[in-house]
PDB file of N, CA and C in Angstrom:
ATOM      1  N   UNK A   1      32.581 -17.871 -27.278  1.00  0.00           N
ATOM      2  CA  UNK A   1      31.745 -18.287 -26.181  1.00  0.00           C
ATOM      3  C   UNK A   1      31.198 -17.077 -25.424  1.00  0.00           C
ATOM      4  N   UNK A   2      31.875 -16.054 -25.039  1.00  0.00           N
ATOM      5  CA  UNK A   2      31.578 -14.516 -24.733  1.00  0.00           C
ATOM      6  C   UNK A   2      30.553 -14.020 -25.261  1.00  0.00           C
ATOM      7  N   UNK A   3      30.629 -13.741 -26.606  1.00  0.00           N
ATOM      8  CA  UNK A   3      29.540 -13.528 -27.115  1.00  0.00           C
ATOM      9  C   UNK A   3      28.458 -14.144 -27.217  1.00  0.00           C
ATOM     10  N   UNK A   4      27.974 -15.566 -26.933  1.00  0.00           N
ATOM     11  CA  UNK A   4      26.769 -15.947 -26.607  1.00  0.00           C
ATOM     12  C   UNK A   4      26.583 -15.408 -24.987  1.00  0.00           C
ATOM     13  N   UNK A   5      27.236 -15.862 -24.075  1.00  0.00           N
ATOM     14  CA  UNK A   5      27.080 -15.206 -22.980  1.00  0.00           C
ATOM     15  C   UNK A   5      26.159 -14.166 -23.073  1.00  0.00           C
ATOM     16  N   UNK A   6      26.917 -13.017 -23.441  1.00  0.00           N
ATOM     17  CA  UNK A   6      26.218 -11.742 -23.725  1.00  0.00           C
ATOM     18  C   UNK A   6      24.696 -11.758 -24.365  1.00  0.00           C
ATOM     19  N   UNK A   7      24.772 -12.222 -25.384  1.00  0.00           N
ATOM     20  CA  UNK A   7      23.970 -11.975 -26.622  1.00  0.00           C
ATOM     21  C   UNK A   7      22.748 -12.827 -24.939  1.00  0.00           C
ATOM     22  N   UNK A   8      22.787 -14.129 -24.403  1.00  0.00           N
ATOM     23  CA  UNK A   8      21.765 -14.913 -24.001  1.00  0.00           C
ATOM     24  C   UNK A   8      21.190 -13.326 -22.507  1.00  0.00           C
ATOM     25  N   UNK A   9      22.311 -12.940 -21.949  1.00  0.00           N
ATOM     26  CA  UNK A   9      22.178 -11.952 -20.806  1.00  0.00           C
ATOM     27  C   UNK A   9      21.450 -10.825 -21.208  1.00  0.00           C
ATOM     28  N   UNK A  10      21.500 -10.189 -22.710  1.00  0.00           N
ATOM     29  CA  UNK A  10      20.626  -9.542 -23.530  1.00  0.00           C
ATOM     30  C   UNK A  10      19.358  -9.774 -23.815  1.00  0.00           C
ATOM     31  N   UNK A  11      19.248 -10.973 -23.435  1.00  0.00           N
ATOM     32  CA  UNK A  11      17.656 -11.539 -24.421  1.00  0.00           C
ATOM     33  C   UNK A  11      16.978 -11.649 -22.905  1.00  0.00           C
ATOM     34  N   UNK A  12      17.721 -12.148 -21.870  1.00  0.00           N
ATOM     35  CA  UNK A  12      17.001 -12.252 -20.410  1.00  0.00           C
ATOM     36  C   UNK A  12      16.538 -10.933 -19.791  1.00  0.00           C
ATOM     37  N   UNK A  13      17.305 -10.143 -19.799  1.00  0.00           N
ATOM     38  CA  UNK A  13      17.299  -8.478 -19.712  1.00  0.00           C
ATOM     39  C   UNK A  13      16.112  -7.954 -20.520  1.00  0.00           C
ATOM     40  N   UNK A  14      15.763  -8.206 -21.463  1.00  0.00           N
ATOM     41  CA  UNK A  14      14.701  -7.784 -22.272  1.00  0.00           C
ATOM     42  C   UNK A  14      13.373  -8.337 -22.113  1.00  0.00           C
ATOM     43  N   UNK A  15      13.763  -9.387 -21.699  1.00  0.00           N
ATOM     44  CA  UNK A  15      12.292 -10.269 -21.338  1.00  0.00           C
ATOM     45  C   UNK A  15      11.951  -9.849 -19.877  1.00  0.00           C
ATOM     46  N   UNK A  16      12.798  -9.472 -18.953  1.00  0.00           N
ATOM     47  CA  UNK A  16      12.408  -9.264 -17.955  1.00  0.00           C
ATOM     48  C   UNK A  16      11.875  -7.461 -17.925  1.00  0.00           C
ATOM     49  N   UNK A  17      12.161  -6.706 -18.542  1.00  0.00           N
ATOM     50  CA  UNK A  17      12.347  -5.117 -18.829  1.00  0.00           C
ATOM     51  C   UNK A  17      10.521  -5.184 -19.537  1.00  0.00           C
ATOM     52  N   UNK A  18      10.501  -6.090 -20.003  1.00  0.00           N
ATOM     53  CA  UNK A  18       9.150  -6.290 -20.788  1.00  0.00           C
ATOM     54  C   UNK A  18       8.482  -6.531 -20.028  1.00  0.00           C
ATOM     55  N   UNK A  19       8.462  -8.034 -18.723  1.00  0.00           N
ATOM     56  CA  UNK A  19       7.548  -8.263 -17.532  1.00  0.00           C
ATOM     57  C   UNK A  19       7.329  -6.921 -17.105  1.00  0.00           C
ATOM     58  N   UNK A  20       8.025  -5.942 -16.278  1.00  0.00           N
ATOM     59  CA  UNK A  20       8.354  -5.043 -15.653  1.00  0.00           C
ATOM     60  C   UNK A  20       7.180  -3.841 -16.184  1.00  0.00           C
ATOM     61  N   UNK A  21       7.623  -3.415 -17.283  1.00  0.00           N
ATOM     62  CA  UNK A  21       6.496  -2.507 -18.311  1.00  0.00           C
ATOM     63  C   UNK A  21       4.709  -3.288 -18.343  1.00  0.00           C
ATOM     64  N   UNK A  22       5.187  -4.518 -18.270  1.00  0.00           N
ATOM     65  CA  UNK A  22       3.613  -5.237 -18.705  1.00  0.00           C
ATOM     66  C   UNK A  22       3.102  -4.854 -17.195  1.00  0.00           C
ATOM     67  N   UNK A  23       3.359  -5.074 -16.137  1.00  0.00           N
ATOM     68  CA  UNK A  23       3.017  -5.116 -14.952  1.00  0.00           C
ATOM     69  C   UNK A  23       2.508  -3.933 -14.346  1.00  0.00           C
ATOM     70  N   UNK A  24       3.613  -2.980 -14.565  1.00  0.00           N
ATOM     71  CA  UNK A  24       3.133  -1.116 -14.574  1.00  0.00           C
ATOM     72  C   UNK A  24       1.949  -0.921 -15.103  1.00  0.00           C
ATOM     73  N   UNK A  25       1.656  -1.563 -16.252  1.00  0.00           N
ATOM     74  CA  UNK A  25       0.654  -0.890 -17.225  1.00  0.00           C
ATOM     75  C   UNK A  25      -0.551  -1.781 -16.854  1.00  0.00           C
ATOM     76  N   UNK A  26      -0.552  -2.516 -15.951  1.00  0.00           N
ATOM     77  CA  UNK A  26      -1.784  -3.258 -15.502  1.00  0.00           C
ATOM     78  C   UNK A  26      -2.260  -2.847 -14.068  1.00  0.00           C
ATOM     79  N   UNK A  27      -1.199  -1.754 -13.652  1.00  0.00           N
ATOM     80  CA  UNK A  27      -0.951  -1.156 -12.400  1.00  0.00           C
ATOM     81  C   UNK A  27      -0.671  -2.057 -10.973  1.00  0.00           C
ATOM     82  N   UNK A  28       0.457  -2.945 -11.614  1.00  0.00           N
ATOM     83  CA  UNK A  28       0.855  -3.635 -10.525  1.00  0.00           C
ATOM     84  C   UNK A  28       2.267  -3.623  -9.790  1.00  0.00           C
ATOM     85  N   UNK A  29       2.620  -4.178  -8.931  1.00  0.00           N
ATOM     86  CA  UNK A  29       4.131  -3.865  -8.513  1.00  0.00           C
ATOM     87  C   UNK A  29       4.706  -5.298  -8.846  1.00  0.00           C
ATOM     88  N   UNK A  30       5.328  -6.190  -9.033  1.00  0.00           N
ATOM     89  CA  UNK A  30       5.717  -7.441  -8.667  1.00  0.00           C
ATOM     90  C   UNK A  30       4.599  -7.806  -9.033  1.00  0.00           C
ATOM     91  N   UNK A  31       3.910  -8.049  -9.521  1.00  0.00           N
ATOM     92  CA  UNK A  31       2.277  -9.032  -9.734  1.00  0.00           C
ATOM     93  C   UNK A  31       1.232  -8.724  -8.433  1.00  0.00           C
ATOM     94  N   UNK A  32       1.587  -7.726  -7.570  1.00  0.00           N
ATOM     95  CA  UNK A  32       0.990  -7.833  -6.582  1.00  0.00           C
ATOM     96  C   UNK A  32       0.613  -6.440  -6.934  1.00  0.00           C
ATOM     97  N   UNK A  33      -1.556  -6.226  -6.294  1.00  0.00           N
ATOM     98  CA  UNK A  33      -1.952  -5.140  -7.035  1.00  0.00           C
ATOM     99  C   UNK A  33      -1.290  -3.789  -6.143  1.00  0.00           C
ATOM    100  N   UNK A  34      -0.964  -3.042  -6.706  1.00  0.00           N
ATOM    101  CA  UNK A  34      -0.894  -1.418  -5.802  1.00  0.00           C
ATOM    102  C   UNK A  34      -1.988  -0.972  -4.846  1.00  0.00           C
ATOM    103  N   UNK A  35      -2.263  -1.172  -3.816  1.00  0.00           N
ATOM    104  CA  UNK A  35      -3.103  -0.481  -3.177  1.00  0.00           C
ATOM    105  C   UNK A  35      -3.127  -0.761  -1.327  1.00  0.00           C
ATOM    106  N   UNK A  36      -4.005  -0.150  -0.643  1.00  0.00           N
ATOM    107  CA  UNK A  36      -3.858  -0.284   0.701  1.00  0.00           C
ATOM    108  C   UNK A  36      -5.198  -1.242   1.077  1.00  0.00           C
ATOM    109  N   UNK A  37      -4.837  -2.471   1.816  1.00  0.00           N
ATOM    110  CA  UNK A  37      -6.001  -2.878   2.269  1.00  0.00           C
ATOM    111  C   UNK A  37      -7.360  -2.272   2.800  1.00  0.00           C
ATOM    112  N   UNK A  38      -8.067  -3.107   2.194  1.00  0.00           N
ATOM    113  CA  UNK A  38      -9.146  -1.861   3.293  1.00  0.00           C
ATOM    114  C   UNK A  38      -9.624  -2.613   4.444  1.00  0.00           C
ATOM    115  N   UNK A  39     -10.203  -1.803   5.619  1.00  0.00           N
ATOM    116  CA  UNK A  39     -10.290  -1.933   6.754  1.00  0.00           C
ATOM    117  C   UNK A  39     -11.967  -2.268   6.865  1.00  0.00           C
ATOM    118  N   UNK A  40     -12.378  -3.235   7.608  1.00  0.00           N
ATOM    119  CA  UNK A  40     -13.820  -2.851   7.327  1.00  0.00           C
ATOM    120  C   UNK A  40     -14.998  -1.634   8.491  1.00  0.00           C
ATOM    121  N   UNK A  41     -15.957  -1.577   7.978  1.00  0.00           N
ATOM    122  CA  UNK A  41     -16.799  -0.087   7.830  1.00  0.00           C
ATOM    123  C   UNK A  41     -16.536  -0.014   9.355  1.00  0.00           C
ATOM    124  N   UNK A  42     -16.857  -0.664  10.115  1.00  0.00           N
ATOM    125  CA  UNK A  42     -17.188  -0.498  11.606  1.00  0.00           C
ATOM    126  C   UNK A  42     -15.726  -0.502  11.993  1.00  0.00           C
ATOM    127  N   UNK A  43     -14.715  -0.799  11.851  1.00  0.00           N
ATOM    128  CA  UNK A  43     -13.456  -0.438  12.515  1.00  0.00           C
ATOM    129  C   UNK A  43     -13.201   1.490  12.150  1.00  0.00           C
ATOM    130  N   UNK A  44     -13.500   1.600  11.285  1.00  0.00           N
ATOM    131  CA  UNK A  44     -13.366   2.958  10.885  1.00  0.00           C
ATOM    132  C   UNK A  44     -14.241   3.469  11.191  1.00  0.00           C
ATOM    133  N   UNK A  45     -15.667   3.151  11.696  1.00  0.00           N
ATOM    134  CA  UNK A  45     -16.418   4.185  12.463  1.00  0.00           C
ATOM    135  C   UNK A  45     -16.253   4.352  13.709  1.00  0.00           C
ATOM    136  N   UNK A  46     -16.119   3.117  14.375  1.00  0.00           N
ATOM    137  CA  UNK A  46     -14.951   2.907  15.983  1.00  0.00           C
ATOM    138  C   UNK A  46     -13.824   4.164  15.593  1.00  0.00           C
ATOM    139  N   UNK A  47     -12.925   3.994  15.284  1.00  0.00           N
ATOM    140  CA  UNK A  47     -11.998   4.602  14.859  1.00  0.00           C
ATOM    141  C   UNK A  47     -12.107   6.458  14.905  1.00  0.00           C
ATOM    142  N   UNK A  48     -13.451   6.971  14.067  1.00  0.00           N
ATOM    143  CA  UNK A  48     -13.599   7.962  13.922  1.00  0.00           C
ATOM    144  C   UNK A  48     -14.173   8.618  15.726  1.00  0.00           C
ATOM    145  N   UNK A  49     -15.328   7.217  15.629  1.00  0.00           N
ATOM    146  CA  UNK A  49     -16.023   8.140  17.044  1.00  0.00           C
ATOM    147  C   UNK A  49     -15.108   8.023  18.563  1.00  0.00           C
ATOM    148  N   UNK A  50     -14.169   7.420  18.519  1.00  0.00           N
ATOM    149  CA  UNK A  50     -13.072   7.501  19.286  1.00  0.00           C
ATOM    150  C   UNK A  50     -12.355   8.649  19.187  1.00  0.00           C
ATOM    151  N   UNK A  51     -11.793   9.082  17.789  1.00  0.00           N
ATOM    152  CA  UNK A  51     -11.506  10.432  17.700  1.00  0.00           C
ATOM    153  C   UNK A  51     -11.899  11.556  17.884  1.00  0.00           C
ATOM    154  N   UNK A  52     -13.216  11.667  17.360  1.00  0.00           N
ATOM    155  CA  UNK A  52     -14.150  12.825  17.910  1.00  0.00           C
ATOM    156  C   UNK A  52     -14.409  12.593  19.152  1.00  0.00           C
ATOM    157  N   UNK A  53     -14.215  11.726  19.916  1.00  0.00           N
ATOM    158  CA  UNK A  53     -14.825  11.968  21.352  1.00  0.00           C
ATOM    159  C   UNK A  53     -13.309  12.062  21.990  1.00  0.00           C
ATOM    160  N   UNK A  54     -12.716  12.675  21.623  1.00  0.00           N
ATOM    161  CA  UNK A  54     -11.038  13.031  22.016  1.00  0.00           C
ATOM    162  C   UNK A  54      -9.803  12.476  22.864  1.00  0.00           C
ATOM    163  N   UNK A  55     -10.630  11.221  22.513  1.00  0.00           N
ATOM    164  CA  UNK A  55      -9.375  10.079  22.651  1.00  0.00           C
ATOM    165  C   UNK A  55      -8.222  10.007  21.679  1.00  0.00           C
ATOM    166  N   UNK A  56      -7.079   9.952  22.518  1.00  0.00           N
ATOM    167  CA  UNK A  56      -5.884   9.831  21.307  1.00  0.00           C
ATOM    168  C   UNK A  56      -5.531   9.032  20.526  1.00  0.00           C
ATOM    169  N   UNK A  57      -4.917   9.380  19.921  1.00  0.00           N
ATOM    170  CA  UNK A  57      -4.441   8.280  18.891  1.00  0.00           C
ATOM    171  C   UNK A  57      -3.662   6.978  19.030  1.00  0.00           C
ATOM    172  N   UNK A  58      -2.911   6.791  20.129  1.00  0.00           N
ATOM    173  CA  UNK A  58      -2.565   5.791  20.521  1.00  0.00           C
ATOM    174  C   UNK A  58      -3.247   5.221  21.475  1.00  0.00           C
ATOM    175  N   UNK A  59      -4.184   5.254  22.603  1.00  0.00           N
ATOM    176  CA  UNK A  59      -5.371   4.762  22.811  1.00  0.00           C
ATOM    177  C   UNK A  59      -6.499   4.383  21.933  1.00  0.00           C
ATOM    178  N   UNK A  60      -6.685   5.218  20.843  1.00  0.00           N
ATOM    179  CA  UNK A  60      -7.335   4.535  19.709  1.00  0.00           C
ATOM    180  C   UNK A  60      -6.781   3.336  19.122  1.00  0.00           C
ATOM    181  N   UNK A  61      -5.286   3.704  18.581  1.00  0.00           N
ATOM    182  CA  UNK A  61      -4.974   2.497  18.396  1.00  0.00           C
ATOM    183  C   UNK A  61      -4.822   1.059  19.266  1.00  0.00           C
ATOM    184  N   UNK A  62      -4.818   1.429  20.422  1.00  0.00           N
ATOM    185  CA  UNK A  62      -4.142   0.369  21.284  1.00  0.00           C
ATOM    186  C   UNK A  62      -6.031  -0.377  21.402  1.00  0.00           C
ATOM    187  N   UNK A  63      -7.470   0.350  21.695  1.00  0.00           N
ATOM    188  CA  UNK A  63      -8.619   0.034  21.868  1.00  0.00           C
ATOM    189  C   UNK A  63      -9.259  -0.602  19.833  1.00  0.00           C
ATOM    190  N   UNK A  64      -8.455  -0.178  19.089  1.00  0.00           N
ATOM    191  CA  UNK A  64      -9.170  -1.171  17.541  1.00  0.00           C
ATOM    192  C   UNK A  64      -8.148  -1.619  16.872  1.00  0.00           C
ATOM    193  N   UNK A  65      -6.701  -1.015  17.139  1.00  0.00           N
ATOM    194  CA  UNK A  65      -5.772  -1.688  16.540  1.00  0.00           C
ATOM    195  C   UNK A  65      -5.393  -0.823  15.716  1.00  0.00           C
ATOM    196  N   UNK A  66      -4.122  -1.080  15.328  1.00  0.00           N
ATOM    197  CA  UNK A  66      -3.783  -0.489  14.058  1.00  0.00           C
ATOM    198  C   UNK A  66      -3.127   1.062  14.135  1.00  0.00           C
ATOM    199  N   UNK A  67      -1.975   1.617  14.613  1.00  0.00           N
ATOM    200  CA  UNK A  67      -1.731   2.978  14.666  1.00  0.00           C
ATOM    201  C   UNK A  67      -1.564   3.654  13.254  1.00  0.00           C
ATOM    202  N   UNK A  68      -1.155   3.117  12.302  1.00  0.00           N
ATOM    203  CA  UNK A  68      -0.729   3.555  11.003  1.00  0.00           C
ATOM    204  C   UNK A  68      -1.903   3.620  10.701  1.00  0.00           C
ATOM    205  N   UNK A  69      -3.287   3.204  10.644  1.00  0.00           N
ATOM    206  CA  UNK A  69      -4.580   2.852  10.598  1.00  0.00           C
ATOM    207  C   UNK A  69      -5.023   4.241  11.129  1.00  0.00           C
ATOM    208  N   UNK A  70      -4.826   4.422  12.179  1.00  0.00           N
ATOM    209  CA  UNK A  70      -5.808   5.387  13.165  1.00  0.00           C
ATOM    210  C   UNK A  70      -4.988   7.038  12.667  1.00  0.00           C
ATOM    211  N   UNK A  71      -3.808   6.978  12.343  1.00  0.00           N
ATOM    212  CA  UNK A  71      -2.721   7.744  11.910  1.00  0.00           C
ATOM    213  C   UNK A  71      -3.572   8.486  10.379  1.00  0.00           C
ATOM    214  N   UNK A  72      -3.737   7.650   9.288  1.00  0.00           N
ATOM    215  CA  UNK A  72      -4.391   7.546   8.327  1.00  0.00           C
ATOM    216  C   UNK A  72      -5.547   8.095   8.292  1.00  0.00           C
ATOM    217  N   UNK A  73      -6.151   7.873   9.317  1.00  0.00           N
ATOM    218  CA  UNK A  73      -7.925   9.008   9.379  1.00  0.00           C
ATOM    219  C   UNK A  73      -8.187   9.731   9.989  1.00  0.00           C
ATOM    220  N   UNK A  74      -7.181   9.661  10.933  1.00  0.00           N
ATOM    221  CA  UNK A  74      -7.162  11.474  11.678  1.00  0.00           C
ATOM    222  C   UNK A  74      -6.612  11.992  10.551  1.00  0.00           C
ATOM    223  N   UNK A  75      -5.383  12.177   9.979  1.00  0.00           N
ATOM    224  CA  UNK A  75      -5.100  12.724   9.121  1.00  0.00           C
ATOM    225  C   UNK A  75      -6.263  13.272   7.989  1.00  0.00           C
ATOM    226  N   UNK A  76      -7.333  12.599   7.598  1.00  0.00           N
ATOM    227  CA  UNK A  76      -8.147  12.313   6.734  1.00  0.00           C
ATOM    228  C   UNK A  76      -9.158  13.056   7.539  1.00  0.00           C
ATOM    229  N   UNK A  77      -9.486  13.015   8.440  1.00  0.00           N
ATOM    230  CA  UNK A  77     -10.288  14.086   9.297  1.00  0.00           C
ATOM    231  C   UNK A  77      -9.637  15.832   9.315  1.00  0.00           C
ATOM    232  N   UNK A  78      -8.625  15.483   9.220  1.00  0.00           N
ATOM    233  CA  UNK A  78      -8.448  16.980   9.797  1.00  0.00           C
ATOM    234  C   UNK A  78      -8.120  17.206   8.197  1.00  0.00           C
ATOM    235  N   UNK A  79      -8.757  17.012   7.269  1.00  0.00           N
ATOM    236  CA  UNK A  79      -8.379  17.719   5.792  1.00  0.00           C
ATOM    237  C   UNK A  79      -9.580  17.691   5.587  1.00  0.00           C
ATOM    238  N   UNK A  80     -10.465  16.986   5.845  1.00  0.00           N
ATOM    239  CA  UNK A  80     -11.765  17.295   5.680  1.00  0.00           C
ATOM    240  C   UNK A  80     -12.496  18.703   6.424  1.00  0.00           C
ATOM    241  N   UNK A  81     -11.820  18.965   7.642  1.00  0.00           N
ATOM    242  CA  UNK A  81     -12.315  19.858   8.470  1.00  0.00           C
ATOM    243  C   UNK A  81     -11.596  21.305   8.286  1.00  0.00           C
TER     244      UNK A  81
END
């Protein structure tokens, strides 16, 4: 009886090791795609001209939302510059 045990815990293990590989290679995590939402155009131009006009970053965030957001394109500003 052990040995089916096994042998069935083997065959589940493999089928799932296979989902896992199929999913990578379609570039997904869990079925869900890899990537960061995007924000749309005018929150990120808010966003920018708030920055350049030297408002901080947590007033930016707190005036469009989003600190990890506003975090993200200053960062992205100051590598550009």
């Amino acid at each position: 009886m052990l040995m089916f045990a096994e042998f069935e815990r083997s065959m589940i293990q493999a089928r799932v090791d296979a989902g896992i590989a199929r999913a990578r290679n379609r570039g997904t995590r869990s079925g869900r795609p890899i990537c960061r939402p995007s924000i749309p155009p005018e929150k990120e131009t808010a966003i920018r001209d708030h920055l350049n006009a030297g408002i901080g970053l947590l007033k930016t965030a707190k005036l469009v939302g989003g600190s990890g957001t506003v975090r993200r394109i200053q960062k992205e500003m100051r590598a550009a510059a």
